[in-house]
PDB file of N, CA and C in Angstrom:
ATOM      1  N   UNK A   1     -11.559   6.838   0.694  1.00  0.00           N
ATOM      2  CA  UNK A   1     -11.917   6.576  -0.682  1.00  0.00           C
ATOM      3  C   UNK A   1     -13.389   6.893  -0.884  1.00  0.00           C
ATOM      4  N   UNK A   2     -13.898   7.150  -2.198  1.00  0.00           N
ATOM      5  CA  UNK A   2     -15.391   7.755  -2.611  1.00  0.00           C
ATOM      6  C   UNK A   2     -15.871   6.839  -3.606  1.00  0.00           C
ATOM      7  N   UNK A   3     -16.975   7.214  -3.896  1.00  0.00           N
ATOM      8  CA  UNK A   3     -17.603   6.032  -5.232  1.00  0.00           C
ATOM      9  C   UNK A   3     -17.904   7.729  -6.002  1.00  0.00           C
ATOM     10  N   UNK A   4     -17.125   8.143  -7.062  1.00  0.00           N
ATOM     11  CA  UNK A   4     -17.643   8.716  -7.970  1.00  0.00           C
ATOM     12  C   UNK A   4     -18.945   8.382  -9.139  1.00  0.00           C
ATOM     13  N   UNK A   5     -19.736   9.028  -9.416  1.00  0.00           N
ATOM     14  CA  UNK A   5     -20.887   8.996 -10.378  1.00  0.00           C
ATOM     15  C   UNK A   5     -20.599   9.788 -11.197  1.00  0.00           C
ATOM     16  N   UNK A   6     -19.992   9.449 -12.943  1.00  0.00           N
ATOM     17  CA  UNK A   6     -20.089  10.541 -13.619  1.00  0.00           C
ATOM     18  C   UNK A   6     -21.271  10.228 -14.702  1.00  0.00           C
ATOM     19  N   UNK A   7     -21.973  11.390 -15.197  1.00  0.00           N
ATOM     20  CA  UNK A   7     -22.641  11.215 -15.550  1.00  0.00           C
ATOM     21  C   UNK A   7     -22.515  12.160 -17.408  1.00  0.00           C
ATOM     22  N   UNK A   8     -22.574  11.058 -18.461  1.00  0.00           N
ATOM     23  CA  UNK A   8     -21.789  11.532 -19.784  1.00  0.00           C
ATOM     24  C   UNK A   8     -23.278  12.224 -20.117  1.00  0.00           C
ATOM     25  N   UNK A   9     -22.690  13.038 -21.600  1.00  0.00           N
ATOM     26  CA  UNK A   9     -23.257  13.925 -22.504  1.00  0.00           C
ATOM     27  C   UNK A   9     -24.344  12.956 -23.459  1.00  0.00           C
ATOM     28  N   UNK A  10     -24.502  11.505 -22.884  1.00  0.00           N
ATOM     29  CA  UNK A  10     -25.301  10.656 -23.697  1.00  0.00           C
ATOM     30  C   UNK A  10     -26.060   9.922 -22.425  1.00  0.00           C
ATOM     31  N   UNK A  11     -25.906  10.990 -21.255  1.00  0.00           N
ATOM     32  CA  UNK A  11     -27.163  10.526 -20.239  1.00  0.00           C
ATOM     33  C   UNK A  11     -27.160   9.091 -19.629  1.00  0.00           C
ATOM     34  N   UNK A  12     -25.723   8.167 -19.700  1.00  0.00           N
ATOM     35  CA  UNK A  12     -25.440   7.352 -19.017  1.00  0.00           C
ATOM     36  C   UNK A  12     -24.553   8.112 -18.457  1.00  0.00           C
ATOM     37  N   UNK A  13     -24.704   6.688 -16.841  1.00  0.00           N
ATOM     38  CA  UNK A  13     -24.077   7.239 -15.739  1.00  0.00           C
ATOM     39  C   UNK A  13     -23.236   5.807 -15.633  1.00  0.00           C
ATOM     40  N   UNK A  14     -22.181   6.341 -15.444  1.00  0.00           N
ATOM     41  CA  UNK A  14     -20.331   5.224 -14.962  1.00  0.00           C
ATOM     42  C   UNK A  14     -20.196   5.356 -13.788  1.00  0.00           C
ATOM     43  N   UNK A  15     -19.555   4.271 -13.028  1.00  0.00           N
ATOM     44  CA  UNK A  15     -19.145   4.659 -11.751  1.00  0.00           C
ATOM     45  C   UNK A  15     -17.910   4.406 -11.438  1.00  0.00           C
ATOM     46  N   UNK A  16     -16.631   4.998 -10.891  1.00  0.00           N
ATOM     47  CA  UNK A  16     -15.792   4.891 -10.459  1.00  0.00           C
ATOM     48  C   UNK A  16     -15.374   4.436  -8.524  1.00  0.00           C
ATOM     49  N   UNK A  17     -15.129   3.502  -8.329  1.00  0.00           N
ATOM     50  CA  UNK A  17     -14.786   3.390  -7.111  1.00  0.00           C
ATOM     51  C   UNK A  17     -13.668   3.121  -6.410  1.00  0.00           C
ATOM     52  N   UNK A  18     -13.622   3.541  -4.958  1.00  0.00           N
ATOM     53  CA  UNK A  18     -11.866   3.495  -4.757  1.00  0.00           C
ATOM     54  C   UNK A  18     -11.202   4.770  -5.350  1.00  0.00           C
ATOM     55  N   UNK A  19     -11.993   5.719  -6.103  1.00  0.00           N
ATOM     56  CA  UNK A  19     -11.089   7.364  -6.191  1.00  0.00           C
ATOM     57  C   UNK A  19     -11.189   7.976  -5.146  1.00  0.00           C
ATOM     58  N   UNK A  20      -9.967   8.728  -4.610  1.00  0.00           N
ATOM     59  CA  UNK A  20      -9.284   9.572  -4.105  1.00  0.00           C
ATOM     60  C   UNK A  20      -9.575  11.512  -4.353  1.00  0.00           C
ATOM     61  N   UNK A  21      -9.624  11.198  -5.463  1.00  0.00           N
ATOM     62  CA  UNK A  21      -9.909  12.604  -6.807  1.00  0.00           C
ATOM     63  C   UNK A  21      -9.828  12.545  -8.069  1.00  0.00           C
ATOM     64  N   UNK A  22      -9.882  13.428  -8.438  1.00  0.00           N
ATOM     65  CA  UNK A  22      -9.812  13.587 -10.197  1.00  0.00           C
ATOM     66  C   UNK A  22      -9.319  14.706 -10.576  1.00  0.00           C
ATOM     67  N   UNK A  23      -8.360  14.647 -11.566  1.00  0.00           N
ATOM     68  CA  UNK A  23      -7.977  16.466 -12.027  1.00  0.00           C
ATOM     69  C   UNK A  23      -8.295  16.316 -13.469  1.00  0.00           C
ATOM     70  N   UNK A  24      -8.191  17.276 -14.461  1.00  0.00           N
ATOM     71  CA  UNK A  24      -8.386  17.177 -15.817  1.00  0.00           C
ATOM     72  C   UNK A  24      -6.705  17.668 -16.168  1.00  0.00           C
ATOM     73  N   UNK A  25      -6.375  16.411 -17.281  1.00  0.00           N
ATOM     74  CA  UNK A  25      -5.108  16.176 -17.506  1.00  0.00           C
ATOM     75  C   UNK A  25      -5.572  16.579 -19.918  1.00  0.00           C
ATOM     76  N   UNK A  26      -5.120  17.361 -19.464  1.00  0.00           N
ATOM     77  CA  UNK A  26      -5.435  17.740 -21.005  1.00  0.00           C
ATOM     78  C   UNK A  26      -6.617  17.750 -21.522  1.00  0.00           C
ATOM     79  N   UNK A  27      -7.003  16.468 -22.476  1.00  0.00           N
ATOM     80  CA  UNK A  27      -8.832  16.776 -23.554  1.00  0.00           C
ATOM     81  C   UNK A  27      -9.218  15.455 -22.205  1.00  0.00           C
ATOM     82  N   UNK A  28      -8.460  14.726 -21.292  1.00  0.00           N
ATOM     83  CA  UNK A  28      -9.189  14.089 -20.314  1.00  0.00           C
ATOM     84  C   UNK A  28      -9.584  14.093 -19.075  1.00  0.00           C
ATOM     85  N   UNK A  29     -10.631  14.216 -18.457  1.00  0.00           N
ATOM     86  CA  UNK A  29     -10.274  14.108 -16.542  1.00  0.00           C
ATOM     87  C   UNK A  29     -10.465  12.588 -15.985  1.00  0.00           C
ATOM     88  N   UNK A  30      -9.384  12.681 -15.150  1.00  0.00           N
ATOM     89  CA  UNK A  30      -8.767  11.075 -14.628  1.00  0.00           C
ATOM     90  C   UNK A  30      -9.228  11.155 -13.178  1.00  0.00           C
ATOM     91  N   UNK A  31      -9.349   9.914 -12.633  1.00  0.00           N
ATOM     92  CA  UNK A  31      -9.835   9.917 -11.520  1.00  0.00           C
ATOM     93  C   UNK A  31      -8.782   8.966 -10.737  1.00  0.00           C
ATOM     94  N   UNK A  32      -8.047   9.135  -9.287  1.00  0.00           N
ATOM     95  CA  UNK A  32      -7.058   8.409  -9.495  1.00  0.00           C
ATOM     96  C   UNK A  32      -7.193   8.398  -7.946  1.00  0.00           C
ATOM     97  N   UNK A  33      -6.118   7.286  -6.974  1.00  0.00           N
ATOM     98  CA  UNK A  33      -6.697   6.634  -5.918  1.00  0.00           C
ATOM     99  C   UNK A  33      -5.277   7.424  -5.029  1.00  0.00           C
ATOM    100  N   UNK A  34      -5.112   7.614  -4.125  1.00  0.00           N
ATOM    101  CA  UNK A  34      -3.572   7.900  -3.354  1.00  0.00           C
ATOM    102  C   UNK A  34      -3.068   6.687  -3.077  1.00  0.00           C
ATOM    103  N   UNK A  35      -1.424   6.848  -3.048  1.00  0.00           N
ATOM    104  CA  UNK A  35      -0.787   5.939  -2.432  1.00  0.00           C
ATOM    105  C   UNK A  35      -1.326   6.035  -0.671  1.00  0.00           C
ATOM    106  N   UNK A  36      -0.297   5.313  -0.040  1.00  0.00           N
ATOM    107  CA  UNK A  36      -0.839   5.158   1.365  1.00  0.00           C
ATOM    108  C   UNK A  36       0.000   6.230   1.964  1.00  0.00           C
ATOM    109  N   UNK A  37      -0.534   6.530   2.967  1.00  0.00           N
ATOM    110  CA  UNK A  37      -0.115   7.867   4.145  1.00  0.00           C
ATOM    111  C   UNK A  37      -0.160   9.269   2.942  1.00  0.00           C
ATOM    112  N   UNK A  38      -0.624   9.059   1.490  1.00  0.00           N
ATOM    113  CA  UNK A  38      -0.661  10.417   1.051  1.00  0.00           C
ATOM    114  C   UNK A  38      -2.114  11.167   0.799  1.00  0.00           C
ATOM    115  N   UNK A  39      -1.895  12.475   0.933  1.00  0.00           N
ATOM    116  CA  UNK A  39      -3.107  12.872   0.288  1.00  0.00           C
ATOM    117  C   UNK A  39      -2.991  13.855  -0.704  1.00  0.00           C
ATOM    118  N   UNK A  40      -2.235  13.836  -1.501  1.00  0.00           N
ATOM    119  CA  UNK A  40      -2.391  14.730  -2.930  1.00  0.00           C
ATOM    120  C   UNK A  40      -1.969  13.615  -4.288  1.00  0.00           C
ATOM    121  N   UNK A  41      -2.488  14.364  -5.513  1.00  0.00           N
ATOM    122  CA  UNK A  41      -1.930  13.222  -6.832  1.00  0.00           C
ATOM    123  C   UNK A  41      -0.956  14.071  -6.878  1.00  0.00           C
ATOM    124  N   UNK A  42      -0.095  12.668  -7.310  1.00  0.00           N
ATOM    125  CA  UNK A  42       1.344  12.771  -7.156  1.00  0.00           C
ATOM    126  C   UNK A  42       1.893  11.567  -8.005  1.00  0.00           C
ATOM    127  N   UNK A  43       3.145  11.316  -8.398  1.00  0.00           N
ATOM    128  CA  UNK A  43       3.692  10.291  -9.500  1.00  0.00           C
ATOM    129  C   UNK A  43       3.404   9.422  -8.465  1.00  0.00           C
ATOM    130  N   UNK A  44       2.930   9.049  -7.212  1.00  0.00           N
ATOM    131  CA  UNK A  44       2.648   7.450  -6.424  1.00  0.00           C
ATOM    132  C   UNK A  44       1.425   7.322  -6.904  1.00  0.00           C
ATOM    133  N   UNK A  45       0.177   8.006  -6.896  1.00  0.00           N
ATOM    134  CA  UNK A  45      -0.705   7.582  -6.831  1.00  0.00           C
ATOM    135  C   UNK A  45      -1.439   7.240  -8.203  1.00  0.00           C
ATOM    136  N   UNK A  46      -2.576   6.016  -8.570  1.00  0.00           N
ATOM    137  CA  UNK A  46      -2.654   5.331  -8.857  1.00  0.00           C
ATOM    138  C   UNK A  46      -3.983   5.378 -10.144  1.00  0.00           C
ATOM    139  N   UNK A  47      -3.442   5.998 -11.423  1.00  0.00           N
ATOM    140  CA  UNK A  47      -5.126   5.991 -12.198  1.00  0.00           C
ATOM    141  C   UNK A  47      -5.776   4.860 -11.978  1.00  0.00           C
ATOM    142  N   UNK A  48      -7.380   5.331 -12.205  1.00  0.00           N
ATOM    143  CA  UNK A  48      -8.237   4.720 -11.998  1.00  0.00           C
ATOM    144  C   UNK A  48      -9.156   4.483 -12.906  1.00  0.00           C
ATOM    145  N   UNK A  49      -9.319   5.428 -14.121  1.00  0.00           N
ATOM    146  CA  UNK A  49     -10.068   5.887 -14.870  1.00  0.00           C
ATOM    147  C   UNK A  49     -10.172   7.255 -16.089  1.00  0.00           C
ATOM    148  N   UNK A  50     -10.548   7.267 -17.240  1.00  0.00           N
ATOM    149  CA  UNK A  50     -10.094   8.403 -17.893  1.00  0.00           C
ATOM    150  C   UNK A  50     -11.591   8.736 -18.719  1.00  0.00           C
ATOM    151  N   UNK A  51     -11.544   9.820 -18.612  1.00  0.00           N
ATOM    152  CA  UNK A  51     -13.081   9.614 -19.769  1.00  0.00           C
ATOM    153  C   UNK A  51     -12.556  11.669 -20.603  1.00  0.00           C
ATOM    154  N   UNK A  52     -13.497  11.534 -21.312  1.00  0.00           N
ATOM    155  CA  UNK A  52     -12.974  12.700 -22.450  1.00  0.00           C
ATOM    156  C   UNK A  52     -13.766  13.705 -21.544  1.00  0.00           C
ATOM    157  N   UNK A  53     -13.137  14.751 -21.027  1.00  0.00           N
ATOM    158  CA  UNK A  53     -13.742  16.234 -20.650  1.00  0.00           C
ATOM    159  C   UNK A  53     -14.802  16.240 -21.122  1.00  0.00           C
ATOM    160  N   UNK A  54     -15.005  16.345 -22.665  1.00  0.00           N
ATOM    161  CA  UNK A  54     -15.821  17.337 -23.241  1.00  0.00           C
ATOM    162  C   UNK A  54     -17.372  16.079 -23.002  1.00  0.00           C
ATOM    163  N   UNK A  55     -16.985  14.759 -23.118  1.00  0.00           N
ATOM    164  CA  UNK A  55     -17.640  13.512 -22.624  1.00  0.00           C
ATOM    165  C   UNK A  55     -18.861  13.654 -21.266  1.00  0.00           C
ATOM    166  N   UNK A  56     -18.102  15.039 -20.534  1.00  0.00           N
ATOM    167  CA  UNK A  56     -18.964  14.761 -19.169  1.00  0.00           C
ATOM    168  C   UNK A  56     -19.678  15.999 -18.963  1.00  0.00           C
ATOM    169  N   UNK A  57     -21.109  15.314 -18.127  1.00  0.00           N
ATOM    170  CA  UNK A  57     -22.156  16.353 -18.136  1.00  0.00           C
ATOM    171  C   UNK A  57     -22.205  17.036 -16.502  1.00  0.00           C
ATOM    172  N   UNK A  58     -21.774  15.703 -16.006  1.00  0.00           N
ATOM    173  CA  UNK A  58     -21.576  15.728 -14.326  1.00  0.00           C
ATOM    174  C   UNK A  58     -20.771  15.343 -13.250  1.00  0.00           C
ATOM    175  N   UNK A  59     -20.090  15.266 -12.572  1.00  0.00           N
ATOM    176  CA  UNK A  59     -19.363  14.317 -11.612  1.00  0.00           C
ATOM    177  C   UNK A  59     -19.816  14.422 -10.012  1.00  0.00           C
ATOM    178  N   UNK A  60     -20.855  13.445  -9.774  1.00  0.00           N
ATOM    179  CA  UNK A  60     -21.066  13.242  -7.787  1.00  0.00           C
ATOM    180  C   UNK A  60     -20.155  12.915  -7.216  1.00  0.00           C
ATOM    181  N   UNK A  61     -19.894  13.062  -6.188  1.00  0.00           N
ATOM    182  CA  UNK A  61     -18.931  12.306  -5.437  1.00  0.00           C
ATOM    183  C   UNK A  61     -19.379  12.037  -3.776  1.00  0.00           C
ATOM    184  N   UNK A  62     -19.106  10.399  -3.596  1.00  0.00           N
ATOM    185  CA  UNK A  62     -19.819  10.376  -1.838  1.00  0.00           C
ATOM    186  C   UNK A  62     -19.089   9.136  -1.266  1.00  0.00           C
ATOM    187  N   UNK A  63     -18.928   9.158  -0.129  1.00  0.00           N
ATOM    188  CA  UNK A  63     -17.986   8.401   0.611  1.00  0.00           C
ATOM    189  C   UNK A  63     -18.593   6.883  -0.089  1.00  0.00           C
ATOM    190  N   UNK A  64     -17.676   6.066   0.323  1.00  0.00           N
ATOM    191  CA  UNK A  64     -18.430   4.425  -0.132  1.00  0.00           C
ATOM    192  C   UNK A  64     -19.176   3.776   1.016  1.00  0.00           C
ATOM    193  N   UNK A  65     -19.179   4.590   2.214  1.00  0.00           N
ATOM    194  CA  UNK A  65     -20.383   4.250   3.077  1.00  0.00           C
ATOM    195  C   UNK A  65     -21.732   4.757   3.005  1.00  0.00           C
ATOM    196  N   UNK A  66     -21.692   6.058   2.498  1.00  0.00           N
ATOM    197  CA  UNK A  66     -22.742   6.180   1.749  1.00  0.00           C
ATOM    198  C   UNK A  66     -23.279   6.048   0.622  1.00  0.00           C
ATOM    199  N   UNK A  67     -22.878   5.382  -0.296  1.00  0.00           N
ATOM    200  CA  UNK A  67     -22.890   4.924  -1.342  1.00  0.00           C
ATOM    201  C   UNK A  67     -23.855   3.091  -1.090  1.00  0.00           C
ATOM    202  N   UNK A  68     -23.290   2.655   0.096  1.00  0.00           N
ATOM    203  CA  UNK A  68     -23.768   1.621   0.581  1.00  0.00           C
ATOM    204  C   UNK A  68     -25.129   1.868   1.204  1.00  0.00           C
ATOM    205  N   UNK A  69     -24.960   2.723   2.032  1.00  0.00           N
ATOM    206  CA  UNK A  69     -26.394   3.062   2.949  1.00  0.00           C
ATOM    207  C   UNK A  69     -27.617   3.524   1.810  1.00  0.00           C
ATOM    208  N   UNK A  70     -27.129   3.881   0.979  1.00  0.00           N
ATOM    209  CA  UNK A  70     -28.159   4.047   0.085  1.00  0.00           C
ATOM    210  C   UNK A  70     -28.609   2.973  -1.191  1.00  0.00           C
ATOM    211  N   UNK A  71     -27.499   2.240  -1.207  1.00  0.00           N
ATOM    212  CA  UNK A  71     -28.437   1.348  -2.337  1.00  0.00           C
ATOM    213  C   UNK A  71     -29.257   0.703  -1.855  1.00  0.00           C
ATOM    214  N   UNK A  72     -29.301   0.040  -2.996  1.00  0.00           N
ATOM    215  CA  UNK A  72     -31.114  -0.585  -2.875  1.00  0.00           C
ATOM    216  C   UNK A  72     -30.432  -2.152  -1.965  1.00  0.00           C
ATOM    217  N   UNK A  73     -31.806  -2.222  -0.897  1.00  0.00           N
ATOM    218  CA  UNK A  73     -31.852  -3.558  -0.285  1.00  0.00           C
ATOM    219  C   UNK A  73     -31.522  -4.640  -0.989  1.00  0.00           C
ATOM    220  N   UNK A  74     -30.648  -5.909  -0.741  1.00  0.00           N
ATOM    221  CA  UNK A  74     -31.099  -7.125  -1.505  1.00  0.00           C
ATOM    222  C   UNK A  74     -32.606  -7.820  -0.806  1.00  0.00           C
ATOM    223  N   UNK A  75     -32.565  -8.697  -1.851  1.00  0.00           N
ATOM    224  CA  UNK A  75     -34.255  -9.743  -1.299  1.00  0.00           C
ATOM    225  C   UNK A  75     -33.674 -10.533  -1.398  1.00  0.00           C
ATOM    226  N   UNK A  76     -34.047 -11.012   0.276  1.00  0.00           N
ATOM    227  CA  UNK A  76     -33.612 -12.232   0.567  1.00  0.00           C
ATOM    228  C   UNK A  76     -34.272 -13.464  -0.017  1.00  0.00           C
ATOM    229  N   UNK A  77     -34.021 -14.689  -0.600  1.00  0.00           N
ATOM    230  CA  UNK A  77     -34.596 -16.056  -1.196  1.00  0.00           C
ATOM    231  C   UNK A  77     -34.950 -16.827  -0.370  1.00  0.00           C
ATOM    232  N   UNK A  78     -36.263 -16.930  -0.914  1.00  0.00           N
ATOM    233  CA  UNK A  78     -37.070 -17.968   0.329  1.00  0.00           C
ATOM    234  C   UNK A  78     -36.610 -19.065   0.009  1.00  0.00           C
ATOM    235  N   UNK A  79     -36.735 -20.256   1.103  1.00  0.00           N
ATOM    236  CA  UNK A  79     -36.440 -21.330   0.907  1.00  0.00           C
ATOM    237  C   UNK A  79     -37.699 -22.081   0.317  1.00  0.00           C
TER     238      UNK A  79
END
C-alpha cells in the first residue's frame, strides 16, 4: 500500500492512504486499494477516493514507510 499526495488546481494538497492505484474512470480518477492476494483493479478491489480529473494538478505516490520516515518528528512533553 502507498500514501498518495494529490495535489488540486486550487493548490491544496489531499492525501489518500492505503491506495493500491488509481485509474481515471470517466470526468473522475479514483484511487482504490486491492483485495488480498491481488494485484490489479478489478470488481474485488476497494474505492478509496474520487476527485474530478480536470480537479488535479498532480499525483505523488510513496510507500507508507516512507511517507513515515519523512514526516515531521513529534515533540516530546516535558513533564
Amino acid at each position: 500500500m502507498a500514501l498518495f499526495a494529490i495535489t488540486l488546481t486550487d493548490q491544496t494538497t489531499d492525501f489518500v492512504e492505503g491506495a493500491d492505484a488509481y485509474q481515471q474512470e470517466g470526468p473522475l480518477t479514483t484511487f482504490f486499494a486491492f483485495s488480498d492476494n491481488r494485484r490489479v483493479i478489478d470488481s474485488w478491489s476497494t474505492r478509496l477516493a474520487s476527485y474530478r480529473t480536470a480537479d488535479i494538478s498532480a499525483i505523488r505516490r510513496s510507500t507508507a514507510a516512507m511517507a513515515a520516515a519523512t514526516a515531521a518528528p513529534a515533540v516530546a512533553m516535558a513533564e
